[in-house]
Protein backbone atom coordinates (compact mmCIF):
# COMPACT_ATOMS: atom_id res chain seq x y z
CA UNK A 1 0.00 0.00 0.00
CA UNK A 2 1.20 3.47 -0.65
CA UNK A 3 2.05 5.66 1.94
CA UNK A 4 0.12 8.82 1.57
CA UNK A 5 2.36 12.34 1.13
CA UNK A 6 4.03 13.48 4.20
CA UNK A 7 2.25 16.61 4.29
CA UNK A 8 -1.28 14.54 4.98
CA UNK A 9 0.40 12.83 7.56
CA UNK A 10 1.47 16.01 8.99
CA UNK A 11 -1.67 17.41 8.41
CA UNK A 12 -3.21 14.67 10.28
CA UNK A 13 -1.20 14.14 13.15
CA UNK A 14 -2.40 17.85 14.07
CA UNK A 15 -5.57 17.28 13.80
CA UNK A 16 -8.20 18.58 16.92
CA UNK A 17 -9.02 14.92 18.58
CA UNK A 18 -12.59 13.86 19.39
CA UNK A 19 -12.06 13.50 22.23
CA UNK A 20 -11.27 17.43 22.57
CA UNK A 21 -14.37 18.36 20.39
CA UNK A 22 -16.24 16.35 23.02
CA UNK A 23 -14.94 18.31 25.97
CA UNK A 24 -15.91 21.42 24.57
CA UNK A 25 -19.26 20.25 23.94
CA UNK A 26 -19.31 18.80 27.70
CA UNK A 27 -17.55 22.39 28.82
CA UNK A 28 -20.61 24.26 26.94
CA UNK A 29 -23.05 22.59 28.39
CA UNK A 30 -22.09 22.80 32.37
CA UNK A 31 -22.04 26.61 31.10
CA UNK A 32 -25.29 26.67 29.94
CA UNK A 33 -27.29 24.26 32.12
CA UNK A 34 -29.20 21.41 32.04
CA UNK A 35 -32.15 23.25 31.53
CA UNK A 36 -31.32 25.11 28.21
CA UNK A 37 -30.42 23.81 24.60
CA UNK A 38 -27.60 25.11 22.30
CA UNK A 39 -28.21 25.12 18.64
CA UNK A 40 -25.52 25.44 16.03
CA UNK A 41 -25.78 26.11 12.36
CA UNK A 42 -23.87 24.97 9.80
CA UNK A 43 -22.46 28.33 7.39
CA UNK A 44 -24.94 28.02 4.35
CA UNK A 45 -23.60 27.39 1.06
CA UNK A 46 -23.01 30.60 -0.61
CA UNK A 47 -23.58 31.37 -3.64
CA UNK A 48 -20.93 33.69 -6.07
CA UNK A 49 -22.94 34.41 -9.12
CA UNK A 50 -25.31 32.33 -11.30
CA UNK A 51 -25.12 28.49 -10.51
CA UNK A 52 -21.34 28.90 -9.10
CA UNK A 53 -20.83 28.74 -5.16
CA UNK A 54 -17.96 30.03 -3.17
CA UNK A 55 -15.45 27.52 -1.50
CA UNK A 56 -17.20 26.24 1.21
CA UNK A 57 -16.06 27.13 4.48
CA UNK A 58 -17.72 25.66 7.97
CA UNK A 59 -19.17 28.14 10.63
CA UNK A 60 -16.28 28.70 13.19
CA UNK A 61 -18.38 27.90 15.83
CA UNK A 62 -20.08 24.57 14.54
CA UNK A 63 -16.38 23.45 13.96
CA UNK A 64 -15.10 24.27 17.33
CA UNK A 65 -17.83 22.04 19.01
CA UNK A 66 -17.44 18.86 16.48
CA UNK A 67 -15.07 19.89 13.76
CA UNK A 68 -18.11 18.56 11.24
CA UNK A 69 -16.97 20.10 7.75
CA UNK A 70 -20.70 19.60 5.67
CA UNK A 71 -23.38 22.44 4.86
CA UNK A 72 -27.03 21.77 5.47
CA UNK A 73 -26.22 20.79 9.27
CA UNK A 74 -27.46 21.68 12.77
CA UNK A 75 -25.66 20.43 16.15
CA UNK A 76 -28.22 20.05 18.73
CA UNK A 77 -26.32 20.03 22.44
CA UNK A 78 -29.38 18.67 25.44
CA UNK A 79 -27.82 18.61 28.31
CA UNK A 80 -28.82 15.76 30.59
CA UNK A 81 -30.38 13.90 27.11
CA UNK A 82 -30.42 10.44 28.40
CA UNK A 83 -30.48 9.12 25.05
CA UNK A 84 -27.19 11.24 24.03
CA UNK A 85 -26.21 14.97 25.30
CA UNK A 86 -24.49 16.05 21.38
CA UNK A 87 -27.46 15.09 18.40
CA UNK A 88 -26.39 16.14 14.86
CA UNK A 89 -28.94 16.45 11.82
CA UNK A 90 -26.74 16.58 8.63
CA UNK A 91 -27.55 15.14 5.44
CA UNK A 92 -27.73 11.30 4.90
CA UNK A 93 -25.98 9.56 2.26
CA UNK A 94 -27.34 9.43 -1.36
CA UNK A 95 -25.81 8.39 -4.64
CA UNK A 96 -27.44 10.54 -6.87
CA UNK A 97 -25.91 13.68 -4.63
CA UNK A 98 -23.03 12.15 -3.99
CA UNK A 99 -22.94 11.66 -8.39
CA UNK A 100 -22.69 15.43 -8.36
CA UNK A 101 -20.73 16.92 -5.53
CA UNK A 102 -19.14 14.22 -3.96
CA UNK A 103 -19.57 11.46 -0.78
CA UNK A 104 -20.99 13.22 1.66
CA UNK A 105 -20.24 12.05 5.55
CA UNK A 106 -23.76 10.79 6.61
CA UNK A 107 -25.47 9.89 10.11
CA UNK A 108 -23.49 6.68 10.82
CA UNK A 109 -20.29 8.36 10.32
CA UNK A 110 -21.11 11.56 12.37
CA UNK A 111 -21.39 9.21 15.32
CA UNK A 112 -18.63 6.94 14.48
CA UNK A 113 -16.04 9.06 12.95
CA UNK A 114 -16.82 12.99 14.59
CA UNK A 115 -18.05 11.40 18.06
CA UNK A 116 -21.53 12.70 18.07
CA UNK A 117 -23.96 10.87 20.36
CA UNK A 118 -26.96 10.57 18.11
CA UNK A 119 -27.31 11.96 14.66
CA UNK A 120 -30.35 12.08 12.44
CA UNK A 121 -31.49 13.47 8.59
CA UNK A 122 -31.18 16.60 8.42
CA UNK A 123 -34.57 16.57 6.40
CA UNK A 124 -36.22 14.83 9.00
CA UNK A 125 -35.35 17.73 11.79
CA UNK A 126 -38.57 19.57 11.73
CA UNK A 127 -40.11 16.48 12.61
CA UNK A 128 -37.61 15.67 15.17
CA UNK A 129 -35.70 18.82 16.63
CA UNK A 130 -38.99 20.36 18.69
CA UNK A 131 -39.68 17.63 20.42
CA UNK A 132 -36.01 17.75 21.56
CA UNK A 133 -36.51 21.24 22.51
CA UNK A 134 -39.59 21.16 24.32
CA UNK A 135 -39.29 21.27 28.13
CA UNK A 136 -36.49 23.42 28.35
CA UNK A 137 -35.94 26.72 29.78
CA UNK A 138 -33.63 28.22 27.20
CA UNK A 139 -32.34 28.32 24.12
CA UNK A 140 -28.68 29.16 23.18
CA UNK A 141 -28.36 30.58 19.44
CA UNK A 142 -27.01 33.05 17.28
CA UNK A 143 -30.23 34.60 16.92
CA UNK A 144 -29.69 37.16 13.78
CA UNK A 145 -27.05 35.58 12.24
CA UNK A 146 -29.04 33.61 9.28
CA UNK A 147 -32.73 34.89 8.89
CA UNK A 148 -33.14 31.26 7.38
CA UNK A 149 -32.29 29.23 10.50
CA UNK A 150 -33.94 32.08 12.77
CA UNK A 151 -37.28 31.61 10.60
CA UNK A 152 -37.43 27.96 11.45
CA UNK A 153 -36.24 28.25 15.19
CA UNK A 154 -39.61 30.62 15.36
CA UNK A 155 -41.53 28.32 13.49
CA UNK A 156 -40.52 25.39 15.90
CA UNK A 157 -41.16 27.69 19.07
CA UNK A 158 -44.96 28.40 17.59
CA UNK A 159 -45.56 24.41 16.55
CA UNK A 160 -44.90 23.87 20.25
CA UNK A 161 -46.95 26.07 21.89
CA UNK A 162 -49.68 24.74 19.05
CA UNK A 163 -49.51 21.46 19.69
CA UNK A 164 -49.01 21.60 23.55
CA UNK A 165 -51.68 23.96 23.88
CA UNK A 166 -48.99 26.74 25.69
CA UNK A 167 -47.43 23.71 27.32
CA UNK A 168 -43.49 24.20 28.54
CA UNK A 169 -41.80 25.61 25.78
CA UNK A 170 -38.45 28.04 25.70
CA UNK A 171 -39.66 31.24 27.73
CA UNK A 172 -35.58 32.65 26.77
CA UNK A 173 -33.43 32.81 23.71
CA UNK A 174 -30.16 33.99 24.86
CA UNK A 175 -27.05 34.86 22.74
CA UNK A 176 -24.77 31.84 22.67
CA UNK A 177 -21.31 34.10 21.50
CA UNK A 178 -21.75 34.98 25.17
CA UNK A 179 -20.69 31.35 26.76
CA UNK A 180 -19.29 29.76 23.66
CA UNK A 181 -17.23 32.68 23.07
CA UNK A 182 -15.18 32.83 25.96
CA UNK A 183 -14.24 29.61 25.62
CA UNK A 184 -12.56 29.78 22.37
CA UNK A 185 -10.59 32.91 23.12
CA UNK A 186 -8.12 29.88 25.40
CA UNK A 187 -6.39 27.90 22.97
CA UNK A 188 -5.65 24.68 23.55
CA UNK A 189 -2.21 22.33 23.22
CA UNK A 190 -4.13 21.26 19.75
CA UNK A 191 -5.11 24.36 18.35
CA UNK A 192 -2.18 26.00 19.20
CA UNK A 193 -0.10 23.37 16.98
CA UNK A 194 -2.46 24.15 14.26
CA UNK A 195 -1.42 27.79 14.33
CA UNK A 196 2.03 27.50 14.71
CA UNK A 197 1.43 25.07 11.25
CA UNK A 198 -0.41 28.02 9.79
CA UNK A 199 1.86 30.63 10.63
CA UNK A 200 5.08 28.20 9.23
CA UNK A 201 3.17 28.04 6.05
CA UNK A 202 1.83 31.90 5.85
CA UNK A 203 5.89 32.80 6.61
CA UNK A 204 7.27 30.61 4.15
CA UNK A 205 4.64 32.41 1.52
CA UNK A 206 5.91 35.86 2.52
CA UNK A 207 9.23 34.73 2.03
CA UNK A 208 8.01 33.54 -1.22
CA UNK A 209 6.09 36.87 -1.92
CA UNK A 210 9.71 38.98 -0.99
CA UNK A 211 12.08 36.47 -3.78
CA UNK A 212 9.20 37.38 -6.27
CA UNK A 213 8.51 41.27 -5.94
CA UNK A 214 10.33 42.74 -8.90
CA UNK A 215 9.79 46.07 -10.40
CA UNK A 216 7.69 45.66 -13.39
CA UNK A 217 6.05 42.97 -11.86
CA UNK A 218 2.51 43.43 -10.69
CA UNK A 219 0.99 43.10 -7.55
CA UNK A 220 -0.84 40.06 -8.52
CA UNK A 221 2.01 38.11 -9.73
CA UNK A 222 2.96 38.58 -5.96
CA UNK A 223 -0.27 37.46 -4.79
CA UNK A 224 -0.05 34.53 -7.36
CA UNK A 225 3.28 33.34 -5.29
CA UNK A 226 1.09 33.80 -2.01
CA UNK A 227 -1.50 31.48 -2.83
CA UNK A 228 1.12 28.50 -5.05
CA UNK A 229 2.70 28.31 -1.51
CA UNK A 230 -0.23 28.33 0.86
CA UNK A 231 -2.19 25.41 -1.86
CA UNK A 232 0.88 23.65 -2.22
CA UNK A 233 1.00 23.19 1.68
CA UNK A 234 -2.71 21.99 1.72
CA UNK A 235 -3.74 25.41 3.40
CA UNK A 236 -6.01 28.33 2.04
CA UNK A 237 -5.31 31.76 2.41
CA UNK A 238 -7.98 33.06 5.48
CA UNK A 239 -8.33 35.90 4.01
CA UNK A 240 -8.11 37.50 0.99
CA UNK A 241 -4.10 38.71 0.08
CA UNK A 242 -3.46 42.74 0.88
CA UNK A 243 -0.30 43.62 -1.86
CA UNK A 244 0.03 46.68 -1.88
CA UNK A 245 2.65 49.00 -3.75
CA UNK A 246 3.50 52.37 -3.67
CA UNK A 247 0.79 54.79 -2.12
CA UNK A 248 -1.31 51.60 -1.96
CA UNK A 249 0.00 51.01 1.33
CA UNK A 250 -1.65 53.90 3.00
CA UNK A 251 -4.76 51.86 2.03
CA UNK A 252 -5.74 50.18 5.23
CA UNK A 253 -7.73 47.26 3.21
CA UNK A 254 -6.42 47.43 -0.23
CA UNK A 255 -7.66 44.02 -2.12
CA UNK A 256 -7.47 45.15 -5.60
CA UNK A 257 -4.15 44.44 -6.17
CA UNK A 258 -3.57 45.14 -9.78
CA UNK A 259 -1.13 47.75 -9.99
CA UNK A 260 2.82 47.31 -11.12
CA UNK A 261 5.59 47.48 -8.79
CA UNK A 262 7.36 50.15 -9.30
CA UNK A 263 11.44 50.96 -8.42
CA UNK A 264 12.01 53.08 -5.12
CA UNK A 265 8.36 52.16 -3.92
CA UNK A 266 7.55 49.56 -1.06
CA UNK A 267 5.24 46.88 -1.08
CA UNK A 268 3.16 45.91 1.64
CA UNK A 269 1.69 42.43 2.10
CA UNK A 270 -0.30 41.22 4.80
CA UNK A 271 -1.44 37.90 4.11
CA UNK A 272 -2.42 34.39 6.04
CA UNK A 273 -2.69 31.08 6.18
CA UNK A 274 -5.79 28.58 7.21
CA UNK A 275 -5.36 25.57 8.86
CA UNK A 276 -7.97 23.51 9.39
CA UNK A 277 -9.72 26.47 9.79
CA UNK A 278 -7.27 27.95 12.16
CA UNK A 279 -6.01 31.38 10.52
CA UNK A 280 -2.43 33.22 10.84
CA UNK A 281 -1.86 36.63 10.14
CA UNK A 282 1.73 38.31 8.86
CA UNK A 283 2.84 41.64 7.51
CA UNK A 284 5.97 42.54 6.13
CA UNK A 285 6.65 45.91 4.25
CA UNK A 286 9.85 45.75 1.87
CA UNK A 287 11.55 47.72 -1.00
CA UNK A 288 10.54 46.47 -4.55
CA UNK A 289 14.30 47.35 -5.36
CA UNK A 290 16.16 45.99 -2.41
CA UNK A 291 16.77 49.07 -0.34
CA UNK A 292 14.59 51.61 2.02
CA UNK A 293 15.31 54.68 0.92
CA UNK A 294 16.03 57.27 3.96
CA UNK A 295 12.72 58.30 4.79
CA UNK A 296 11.61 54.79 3.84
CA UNK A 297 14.51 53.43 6.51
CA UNK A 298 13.42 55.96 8.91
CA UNK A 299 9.67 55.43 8.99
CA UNK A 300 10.40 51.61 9.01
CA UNK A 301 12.69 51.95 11.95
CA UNK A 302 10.07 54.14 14.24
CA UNK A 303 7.16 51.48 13.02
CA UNK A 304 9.42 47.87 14.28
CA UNK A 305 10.58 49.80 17.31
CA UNK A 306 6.99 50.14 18.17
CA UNK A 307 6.36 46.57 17.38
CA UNK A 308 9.16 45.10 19.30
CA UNK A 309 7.73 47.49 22.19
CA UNK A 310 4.28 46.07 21.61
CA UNK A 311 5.11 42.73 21.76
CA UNK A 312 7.16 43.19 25.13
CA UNK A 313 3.97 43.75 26.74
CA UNK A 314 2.17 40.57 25.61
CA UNK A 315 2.19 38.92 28.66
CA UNK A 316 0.06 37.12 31.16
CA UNK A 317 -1.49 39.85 33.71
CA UNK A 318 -1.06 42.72 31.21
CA UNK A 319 -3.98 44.23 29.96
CA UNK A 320 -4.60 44.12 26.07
CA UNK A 321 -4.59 47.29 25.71
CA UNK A 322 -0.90 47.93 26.92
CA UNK A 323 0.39 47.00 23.23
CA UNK A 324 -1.33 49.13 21.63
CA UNK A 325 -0.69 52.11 24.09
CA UNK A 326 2.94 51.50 23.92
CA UNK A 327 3.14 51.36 20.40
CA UNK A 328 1.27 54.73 20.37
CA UNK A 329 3.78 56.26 22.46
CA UNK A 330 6.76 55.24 20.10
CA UNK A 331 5.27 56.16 16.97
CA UNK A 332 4.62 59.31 18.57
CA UNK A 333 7.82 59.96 19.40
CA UNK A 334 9.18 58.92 16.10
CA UNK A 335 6.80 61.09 14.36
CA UNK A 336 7.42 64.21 16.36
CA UNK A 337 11.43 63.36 16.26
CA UNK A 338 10.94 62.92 12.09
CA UNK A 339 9.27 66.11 11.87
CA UNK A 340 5.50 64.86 11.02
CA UNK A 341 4.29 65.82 14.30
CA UNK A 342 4.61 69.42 16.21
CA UNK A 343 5.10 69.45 19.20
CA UNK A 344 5.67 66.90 22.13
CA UNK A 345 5.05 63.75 21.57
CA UNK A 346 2.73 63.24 25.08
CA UNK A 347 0.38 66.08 23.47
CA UNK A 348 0.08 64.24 20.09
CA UNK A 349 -0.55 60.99 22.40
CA UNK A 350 -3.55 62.92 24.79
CA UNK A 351 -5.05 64.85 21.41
CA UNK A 352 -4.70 61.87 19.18
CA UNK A 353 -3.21 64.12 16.50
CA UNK A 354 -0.87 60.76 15.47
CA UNK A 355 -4.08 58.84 14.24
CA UNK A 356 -3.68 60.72 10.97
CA UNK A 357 -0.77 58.79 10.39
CA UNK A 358 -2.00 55.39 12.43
CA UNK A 359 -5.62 55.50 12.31
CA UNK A 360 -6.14 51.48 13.82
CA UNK A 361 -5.78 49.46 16.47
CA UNK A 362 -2.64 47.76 17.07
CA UNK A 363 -3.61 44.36 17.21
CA UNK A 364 -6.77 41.73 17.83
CA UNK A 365 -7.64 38.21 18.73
CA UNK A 366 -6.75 35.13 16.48
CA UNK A 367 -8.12 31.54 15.93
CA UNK A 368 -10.77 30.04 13.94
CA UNK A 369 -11.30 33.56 12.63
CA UNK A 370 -8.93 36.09 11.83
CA UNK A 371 -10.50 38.65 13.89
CA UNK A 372 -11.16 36.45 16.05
CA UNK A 373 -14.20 36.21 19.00
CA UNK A 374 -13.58 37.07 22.63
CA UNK A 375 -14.59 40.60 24.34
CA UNK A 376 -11.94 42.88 24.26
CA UNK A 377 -13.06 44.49 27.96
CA UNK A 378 -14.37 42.96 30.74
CA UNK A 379 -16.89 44.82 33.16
CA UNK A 380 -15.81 48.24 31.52
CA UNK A 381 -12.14 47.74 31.80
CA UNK A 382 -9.42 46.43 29.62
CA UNK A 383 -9.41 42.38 29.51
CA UNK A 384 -6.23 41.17 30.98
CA UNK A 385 -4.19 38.44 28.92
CA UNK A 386 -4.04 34.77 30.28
CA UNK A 387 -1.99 32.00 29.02
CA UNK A 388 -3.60 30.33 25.98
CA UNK A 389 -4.48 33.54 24.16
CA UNK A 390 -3.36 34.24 21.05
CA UNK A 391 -2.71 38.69 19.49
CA UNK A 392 -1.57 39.77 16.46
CA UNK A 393 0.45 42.87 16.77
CA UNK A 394 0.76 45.24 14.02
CA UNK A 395 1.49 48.93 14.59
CA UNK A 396 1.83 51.23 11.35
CA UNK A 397 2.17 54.29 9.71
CA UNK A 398 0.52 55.53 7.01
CA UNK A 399 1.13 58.98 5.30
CA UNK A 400 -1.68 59.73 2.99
CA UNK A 401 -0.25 60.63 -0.91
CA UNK A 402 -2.32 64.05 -0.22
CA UNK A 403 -1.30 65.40 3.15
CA UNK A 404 0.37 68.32 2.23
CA UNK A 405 0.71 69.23 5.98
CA UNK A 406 4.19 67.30 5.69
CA UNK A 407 7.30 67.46 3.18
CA UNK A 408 6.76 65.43 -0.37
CA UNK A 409 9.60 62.84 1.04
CA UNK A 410 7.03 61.57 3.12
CA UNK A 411 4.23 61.10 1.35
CA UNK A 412 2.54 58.09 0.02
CA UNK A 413 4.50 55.78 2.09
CA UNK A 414 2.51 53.34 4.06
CA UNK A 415 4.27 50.90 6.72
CA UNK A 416 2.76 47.86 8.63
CA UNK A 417 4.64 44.99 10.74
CA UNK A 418 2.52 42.02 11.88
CA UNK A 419 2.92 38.89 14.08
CA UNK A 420 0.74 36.42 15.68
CA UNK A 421 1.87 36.44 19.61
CA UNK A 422 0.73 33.32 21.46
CA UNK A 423 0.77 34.39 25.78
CA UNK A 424 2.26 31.57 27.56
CA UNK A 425 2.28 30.79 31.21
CA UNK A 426 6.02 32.62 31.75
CA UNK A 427 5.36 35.28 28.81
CA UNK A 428 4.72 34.80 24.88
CA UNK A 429 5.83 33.02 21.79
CA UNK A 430 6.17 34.71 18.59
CA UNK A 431 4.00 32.02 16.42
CA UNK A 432 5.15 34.29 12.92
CA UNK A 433 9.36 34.87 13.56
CA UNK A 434 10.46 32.99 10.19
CA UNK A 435 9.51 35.79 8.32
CA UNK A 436 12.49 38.51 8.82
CA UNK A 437 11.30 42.22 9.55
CA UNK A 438 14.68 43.55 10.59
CA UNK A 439 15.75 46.27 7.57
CA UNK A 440 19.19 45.10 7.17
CA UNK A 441 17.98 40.75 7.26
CA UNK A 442 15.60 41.67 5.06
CA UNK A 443 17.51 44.05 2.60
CA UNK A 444 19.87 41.07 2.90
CA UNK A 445 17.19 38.54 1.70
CA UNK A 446 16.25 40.59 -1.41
CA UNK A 447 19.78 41.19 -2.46
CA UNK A 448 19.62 36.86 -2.73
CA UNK A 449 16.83 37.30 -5.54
């Protein structure tokens, strides 16, 4: 028998376990109670124009709790269930489907194979699902989310109180982000491997991105590099590719990407892996020619000293907000030192004259999403980091090609440095270091092209 590529092994070995996907479930429900339900959507199929879908991508959240990768699903968690806590309805097995798009998983295999405790048609949930549901207090959803699923949550809740004559049917729906939420902003051993994959693969594609950036090139040639790497690793990007040249930069979500890359200009990618649905997120800003000019060099330098700054306070106890006040503070100073800015740096800080050069935040959650779930305060005040959490941190500087408050030198030159920063128990682990971001390593790399 043939052993199967070494990247599938890889790919497998890092796999979430069952097991885990199980514990979360268990986890949600002591949360919740055994007098409440959670229901889970599957993400719809969605269509891109005429009789052609998107790439289908599972709901973050319905992967989390069983890592089940079909549409036309709904994971149904009853606490206390005697017959089974975690019921799936997904679609059952049919060759004339299966003809068309492929074998699809079925009921037998959502128990054996994704560990679910019962699992039923998904065409046979009307029938089923209220029955489930009737009895308990509450209902966890994400009510608002898809007006499909919410239409036929209501249309359960009114069959009950038909058919029961007002008997005991949910008196609550309550948001479900608010438990389920919490619990995915703590990575665990497994996911964490998954990102540190994701982040290997996103690196070696900027890498990739920085051998291929030639003047005269355009900005999709780079993005074309981006993507070979990520596909040829098994990933997908998890979001779609920022390259952007020149004045681009100063762009904060340029996706166009069409333009040529032009001599003396930098280029600015920010661009990540997916994993298994687990995301990374990296940007590097280089010069299409191999060398910063000076103002190039000098912005640069102010932007990775803020960075490095940033990243010094991702630690457990800090507050989130610490890297992003830090890195304020140093681009301020740079600024006002650079001539940008008038004045003192603390005033620019207190009358946030600096955002019109770094209008953002400097950094946000990552996991299953990109911007990922989790409340950035807690009870009004800045949520303090704990081990298992996982930043990006990406301070920048943007000067607009029109400002004509500052010299021409300046303009149009648009500078962002991202990692993924994963807090451990003792302090943090840069997830995203094989990309370089130090001017002279990477002036060093591009003279190797």
């Amino acid at each position: 028998m043939l052993e199967p590529p070494r990247f599938q092994q890889r790919h497998r070995a890092l796999n979430i376990s069952s097991e885990e996907y199980a514990r979360r479930r268990r986890q949600l429900m002591r949360m919740a109670g055994e007098d409440a339900v959670l229901l889970i959507a599957a993400a719809p199929e969605r269509v891109r124009n005429a009789d052609a879908n998107w790439p289908y991508r599972q709901d973050s959240d319905l992967h989390y709790l069983s890592g089940f990768p079909e549409p036309d699903a709904v994971l149904a968690l009853l606490p206390g269930r005697k017959h089974g806590e975690a019921v799936l309805f997904c679609r059952e097995r049919d060759e004339e489907h299966e003809r068309w798009h492929g074998e699809s998983i079925g009921t037998d295999r959502a128990v054996s194979e994704h560990g679910m405790d019962d699992a039923f048609p998904i065409d046979d949930i009307d029938d089923i699902l209220p029955g489930m549901i009737e009895g308990r207090a509450r209902v966890y959803c994400h009510f608002g989310r898809e007006p499909e699923f919410d239409a036929r949550l209501l249309s359960w809740m009114r069959r009950l109180r038909q058919l029961r004559g007002g008997g005991v049917v949910p008196k609550e729906f309550v948001a479900l982000g608010h438990l389920l939420h919490d619990l995915r902003l703590y990575k665990s051993r497994g996911e964490l491997k998954l990102m540190r994959d994701s982040a290997s693969i996103a690196a070696e594609a900027h890498r990739a991105a920085m051998q291929s950036a030639i003047a005269g090139r355009h900005e999709y040639e780079v993005e074309a590099e981006i993507l070979r790497v990520m596909r040829s690793r098994g990933a997908v990007p998890a979001f779609p590719p920022i390259v952007a040249g020149g004045a681009h930069a100063c762009v904060m979500h340029y996706t166009a990407n069409r333009a040529m890359l032009r001599d003396g200009e930098l280029l600015l990618v920010d661009a990540g892996a997916e994993v298994d649905c687990y995301a990374s997120d990296i940007t590097r800003t280089f010069p299409v020619n191999g060398r910063y000019s000076r103002e190039q060099r000098a912005l640069y330098e102010v932007v990775l000293a803020a960075q490095l700054a940033a990243i010094d306070e991702v630690l457990p106890g800090r507050a989130f907000s610490a890297a992003h006040e830090v890195a304020v503070q140093v681009i301020c100073e740079g600024l006002c030192a650079l001539g940008l800015i008038k004045g003192a740096a603390d005033d620019a800080v207190a009358d946030g004259s600096y955002k019109r050069f770094f209008p953002a935040k400097t950094g946000h959650w990552l996991g299953l999403d990109v911007h990922d779930v989790g409340d950035y305060r807690v009870d009004g005040e800045p949520r303090v980091l704990e081990p298992g959490m996982v930043v990006t941190v990406e301070p920048g500087i943007y000067v607009p090609p029109g400002d004509f408050t500052v010299a021409e030198r300046w303009r149009g030159i648009g500078i962002r440095i991202e990692d993924d920063i994963a807090v451990t128990k003792d302090g943090h682990d840069v997830l995203t270091d094989g990309v370089p971001k130090d001017a002279d390593e990477i002036e060093a790399l591009l003279a190797s092209r």
